[in-house]
C-alpha atoms as a PDB file:
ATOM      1  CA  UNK A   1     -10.471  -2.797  -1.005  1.00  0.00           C
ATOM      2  CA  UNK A   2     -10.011  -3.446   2.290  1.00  0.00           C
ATOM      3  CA  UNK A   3      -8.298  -5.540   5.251  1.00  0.00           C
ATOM      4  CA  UNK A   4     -10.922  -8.075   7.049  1.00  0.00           C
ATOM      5  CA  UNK A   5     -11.082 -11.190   9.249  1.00  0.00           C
ATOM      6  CA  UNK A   6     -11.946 -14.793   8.001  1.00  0.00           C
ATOM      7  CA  UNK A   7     -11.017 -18.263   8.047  1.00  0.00           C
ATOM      8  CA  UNK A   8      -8.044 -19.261   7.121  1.00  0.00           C
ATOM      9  CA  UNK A   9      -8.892 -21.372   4.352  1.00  0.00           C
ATOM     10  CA  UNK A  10     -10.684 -18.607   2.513  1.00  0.00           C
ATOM     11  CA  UNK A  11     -11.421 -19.327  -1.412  1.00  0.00           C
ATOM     12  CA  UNK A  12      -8.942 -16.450  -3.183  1.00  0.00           C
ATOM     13  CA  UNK A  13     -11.741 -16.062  -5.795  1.00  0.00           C
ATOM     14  CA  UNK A  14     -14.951 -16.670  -4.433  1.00  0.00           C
ATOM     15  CA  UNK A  15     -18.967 -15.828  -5.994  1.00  0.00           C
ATOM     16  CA  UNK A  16     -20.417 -13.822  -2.935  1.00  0.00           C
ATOM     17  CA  UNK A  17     -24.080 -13.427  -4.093  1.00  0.00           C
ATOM     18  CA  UNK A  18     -25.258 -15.322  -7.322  1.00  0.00           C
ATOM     19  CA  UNK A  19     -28.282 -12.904  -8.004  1.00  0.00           C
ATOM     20  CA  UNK A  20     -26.199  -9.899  -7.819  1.00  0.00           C
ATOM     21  CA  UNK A  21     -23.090 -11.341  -9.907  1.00  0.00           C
ATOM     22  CA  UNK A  22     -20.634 -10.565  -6.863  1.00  0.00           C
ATOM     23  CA  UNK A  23     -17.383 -11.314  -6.476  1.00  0.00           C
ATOM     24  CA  UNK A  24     -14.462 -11.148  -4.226  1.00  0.00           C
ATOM     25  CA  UNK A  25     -11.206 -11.683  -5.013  1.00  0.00           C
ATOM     26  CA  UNK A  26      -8.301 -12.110  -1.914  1.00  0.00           C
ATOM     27  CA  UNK A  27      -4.832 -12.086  -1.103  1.00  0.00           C
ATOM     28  CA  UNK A  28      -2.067 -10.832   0.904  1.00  0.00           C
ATOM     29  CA  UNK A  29      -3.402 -13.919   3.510  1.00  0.00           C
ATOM     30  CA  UNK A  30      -1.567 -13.571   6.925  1.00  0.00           C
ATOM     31  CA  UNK A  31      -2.367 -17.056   9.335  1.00  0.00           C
ATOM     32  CA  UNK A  32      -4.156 -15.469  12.647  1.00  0.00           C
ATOM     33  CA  UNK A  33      -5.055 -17.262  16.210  1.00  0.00           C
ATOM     34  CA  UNK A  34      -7.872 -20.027  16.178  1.00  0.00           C
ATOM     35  CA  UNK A  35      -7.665 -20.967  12.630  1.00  0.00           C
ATOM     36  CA  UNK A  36      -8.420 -17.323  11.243  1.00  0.00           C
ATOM     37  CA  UNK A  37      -6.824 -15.177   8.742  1.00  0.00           C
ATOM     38  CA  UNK A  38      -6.868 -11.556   7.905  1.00  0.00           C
ATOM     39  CA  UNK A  39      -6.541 -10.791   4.009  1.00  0.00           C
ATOM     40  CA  UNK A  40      -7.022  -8.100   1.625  1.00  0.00           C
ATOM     41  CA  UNK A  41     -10.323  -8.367  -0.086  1.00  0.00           C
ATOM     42  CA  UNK A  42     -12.097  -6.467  -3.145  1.00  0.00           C
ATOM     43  CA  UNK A  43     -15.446  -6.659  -4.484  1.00  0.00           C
ATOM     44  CA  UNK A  44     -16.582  -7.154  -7.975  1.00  0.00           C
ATOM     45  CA  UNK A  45     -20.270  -6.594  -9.777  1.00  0.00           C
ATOM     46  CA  UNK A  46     -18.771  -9.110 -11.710  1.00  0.00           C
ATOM     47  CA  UNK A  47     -16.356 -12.575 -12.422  1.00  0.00           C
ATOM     48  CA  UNK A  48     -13.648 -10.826 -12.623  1.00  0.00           C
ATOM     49  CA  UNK A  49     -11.017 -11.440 -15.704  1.00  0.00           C
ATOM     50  CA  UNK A  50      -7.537 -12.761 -15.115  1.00  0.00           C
ATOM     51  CA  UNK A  51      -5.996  -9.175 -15.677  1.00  0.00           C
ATOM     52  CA  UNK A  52      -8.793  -7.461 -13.912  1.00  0.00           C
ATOM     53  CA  UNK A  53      -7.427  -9.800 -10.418  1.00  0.00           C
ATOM     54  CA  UNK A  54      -3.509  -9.006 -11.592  1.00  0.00           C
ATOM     55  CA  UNK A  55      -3.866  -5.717 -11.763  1.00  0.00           C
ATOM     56  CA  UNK A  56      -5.537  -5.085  -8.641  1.00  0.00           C
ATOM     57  CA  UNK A  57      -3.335  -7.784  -6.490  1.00  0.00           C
ATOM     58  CA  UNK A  58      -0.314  -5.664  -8.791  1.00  0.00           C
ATOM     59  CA  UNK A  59      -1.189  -2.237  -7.710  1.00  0.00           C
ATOM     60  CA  UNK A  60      -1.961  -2.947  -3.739  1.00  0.00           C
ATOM     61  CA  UNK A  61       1.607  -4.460  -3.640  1.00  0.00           C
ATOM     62  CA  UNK A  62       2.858  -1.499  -5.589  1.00  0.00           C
ATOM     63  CA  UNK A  63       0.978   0.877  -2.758  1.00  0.00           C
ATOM     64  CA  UNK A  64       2.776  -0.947  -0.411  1.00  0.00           C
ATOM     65  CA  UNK A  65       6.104  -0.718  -1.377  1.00  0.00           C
ATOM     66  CA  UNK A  66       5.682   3.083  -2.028  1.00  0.00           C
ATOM     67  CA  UNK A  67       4.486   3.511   1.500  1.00  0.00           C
ATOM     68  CA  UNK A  68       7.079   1.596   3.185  1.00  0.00           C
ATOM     69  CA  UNK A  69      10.040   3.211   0.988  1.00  0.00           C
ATOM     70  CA  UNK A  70       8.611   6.864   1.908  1.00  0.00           C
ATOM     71  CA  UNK A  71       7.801   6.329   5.486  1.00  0.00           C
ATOM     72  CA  UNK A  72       9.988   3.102   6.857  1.00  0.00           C
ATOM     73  CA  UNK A  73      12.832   4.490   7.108  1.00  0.00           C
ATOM     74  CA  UNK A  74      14.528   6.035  10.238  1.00  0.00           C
ATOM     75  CA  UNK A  75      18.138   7.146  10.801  1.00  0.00           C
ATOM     76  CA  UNK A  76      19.641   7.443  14.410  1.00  0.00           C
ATOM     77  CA  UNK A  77      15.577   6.326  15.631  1.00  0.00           C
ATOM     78  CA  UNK A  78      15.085   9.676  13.602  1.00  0.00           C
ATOM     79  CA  UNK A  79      11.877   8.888  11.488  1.00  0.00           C
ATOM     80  CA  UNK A  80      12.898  10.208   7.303  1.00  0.00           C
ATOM     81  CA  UNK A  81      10.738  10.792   4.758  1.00  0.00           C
ATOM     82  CA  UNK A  82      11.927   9.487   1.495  1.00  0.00           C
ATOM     83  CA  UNK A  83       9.905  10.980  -0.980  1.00  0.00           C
ATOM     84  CA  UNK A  84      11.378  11.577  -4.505  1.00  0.00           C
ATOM     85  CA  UNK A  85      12.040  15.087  -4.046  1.00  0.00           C
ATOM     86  CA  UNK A  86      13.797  14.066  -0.423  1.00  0.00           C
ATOM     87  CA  UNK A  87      15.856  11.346  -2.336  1.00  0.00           C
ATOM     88  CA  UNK A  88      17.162  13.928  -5.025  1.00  0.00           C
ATOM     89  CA  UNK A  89      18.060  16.547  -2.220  1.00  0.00           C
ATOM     90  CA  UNK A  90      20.005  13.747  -0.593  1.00  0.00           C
ATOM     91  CA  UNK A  91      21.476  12.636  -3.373  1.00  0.00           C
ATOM     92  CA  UNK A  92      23.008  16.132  -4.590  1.00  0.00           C
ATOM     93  CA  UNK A  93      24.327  17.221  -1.308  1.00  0.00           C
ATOM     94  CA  UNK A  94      26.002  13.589  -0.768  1.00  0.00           C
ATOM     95  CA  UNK A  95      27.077  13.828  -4.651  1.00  0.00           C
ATOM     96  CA  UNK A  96      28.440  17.222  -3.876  1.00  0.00           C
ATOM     97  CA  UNK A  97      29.897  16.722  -0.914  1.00  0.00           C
ATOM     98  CA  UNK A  98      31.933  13.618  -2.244  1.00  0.00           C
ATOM     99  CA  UNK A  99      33.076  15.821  -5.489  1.00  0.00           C
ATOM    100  CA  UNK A 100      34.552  17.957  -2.833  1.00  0.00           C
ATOM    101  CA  UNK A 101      36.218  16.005  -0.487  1.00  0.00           C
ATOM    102  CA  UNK A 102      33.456  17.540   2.219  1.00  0.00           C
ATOM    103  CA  UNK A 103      33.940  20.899   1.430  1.00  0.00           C
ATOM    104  CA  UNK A 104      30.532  21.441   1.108  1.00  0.00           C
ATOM    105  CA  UNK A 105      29.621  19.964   4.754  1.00  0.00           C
ATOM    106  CA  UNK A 106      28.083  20.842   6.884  1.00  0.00           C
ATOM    107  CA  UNK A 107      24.991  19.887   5.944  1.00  0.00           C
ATOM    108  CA  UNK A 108      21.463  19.779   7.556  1.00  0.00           C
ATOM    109  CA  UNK A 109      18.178  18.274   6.614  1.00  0.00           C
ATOM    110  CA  UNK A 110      14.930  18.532   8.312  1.00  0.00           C
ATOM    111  CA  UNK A 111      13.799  14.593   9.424  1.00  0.00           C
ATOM    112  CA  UNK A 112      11.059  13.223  12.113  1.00  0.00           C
ATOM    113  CA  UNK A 113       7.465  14.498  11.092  1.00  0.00           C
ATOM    114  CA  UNK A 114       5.341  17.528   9.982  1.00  0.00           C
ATOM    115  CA  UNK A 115       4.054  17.393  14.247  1.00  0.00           C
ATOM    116  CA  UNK A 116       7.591  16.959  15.591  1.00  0.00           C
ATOM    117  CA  UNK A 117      10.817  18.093  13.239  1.00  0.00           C
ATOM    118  CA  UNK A 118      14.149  17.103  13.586  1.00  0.00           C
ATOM    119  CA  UNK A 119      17.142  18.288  12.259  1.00  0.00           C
ATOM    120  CA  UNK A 120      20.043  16.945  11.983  1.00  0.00           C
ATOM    121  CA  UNK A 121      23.210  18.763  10.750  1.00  0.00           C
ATOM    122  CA  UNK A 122      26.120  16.328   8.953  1.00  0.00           C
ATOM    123  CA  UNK A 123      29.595  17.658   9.832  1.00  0.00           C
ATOM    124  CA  UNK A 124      31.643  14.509   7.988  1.00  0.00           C
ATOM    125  CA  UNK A 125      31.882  13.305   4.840  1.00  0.00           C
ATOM    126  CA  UNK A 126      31.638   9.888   6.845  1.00  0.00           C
ATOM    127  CA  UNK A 127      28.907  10.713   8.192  1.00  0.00           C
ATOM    128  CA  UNK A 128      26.932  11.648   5.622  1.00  0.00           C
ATOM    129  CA  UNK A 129      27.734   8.832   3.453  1.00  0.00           C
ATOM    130  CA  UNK A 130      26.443   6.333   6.521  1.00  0.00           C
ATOM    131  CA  UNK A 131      23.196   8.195   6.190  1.00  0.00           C
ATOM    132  CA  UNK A 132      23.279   8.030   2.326  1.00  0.00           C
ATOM    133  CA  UNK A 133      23.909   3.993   2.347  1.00  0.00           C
ATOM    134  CA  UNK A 134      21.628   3.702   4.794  1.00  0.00           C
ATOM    135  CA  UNK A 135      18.745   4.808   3.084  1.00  0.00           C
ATOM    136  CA  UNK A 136      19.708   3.537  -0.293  1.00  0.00           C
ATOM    137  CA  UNK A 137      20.488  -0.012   0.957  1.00  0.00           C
ATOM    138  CA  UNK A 138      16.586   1.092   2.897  1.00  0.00           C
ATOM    139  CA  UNK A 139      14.915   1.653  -0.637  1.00  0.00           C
ATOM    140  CA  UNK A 140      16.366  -1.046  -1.892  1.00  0.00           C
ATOM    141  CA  UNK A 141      15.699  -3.945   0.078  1.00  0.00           C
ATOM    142  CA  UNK A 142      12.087  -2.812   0.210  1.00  0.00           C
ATOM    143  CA  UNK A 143      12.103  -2.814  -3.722  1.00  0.00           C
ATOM    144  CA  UNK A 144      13.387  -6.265  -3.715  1.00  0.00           C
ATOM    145  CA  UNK A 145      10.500  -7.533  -0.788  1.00  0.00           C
ATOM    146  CA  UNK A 146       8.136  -5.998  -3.208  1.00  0.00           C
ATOM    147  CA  UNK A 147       9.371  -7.822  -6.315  1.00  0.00           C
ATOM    148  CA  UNK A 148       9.422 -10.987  -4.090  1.00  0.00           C
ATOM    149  CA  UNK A 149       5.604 -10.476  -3.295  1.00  0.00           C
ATOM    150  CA  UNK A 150       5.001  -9.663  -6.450  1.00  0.00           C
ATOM    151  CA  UNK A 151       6.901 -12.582  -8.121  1.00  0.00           C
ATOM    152  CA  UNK A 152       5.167 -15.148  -5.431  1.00  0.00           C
ATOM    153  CA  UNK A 153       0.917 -13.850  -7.522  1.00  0.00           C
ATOM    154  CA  UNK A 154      -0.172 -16.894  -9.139  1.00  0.00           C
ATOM    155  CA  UNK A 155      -3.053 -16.485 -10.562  1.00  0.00           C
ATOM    156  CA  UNK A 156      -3.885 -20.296 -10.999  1.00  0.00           C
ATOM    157  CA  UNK A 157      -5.182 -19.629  -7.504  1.00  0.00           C
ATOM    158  CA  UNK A 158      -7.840 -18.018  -8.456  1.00  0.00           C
ATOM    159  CA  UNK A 159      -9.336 -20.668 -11.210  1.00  0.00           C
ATOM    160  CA  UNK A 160     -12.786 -21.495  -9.963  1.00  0.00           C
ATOM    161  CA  UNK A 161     -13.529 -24.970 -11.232  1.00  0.00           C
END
């Protein structure tokens, strides 16, 4: 699968090469200059079943919204990676630290990037729970752009007649 360049009224579901049985199936279509699109495309040795195009439309989405929860995010211009185990950490230490009326602050967790860390130390309960909501209200917007994509699929646009 891949990202390419077309027209803009590109066929979503489209028979490539007859002799060969291949087929293409496309979404994700963003308008570009001139009349031209770019779109995510995938190729098939076959007509591909309903499912076969779900399921592959389903997943890239999916992709997506893992890669923009993990790496969208930045606090204070800060890059932060939210990976699971990152999310969990958080989680505890603001957890703790709100069980305790900040008596387990400060705090400090590594941000930015593997090339150039950054660490910031939280000294407030306030502070902390800015960061928290911030990423939370982060991975869950995302979630619900996701479901949105997701929610917009029909896959009556790709019945060839």
């Amino acid at each position: 699968m891949k990202r390419v360049e077309g027209s803009a009224g590109i066929k979503l579901l489209e028979c490539t090469n007859p002799v060969k049985g291949k087929w293409r199936i496309r979404w994700d279509v963003q308008p570009g200059e001139h009349r031209n699109a770019s779109y995510m495309e995938e190729e098939f040795g076959h007509k591909p079943e309903d499912e076969e195009i779900r399921s592959t439309v389903m997943a890239w989405y999916n992709k997506q919204t893992d890669t923009a929860i993990l790496s969208g995010f930045s606090y204070r211009d800060i890059p932060v990676w939210l990976s699971s185990e990152n999310q969990f950490n958080y989680k505890s230490a603001y957890d703790l630290a709100v069980q305790t009326g900040g008596g387990t602050l400060p705090v400090t967790f590594k941000f930015g990037t593997d090339t150039e860390p950054r660490y910031h130390t939280f000294e407030t309960l306030e502070e902390l729970t800015d960061f928290y909501t911030k990423a939370m209200k982060h991975i869950q917007n995302t979630l619900a752009d996701g479901w949105k994509k997701k929610d917009a699929f029909d896959l009556k646009e790709y019945q060839v007649e």
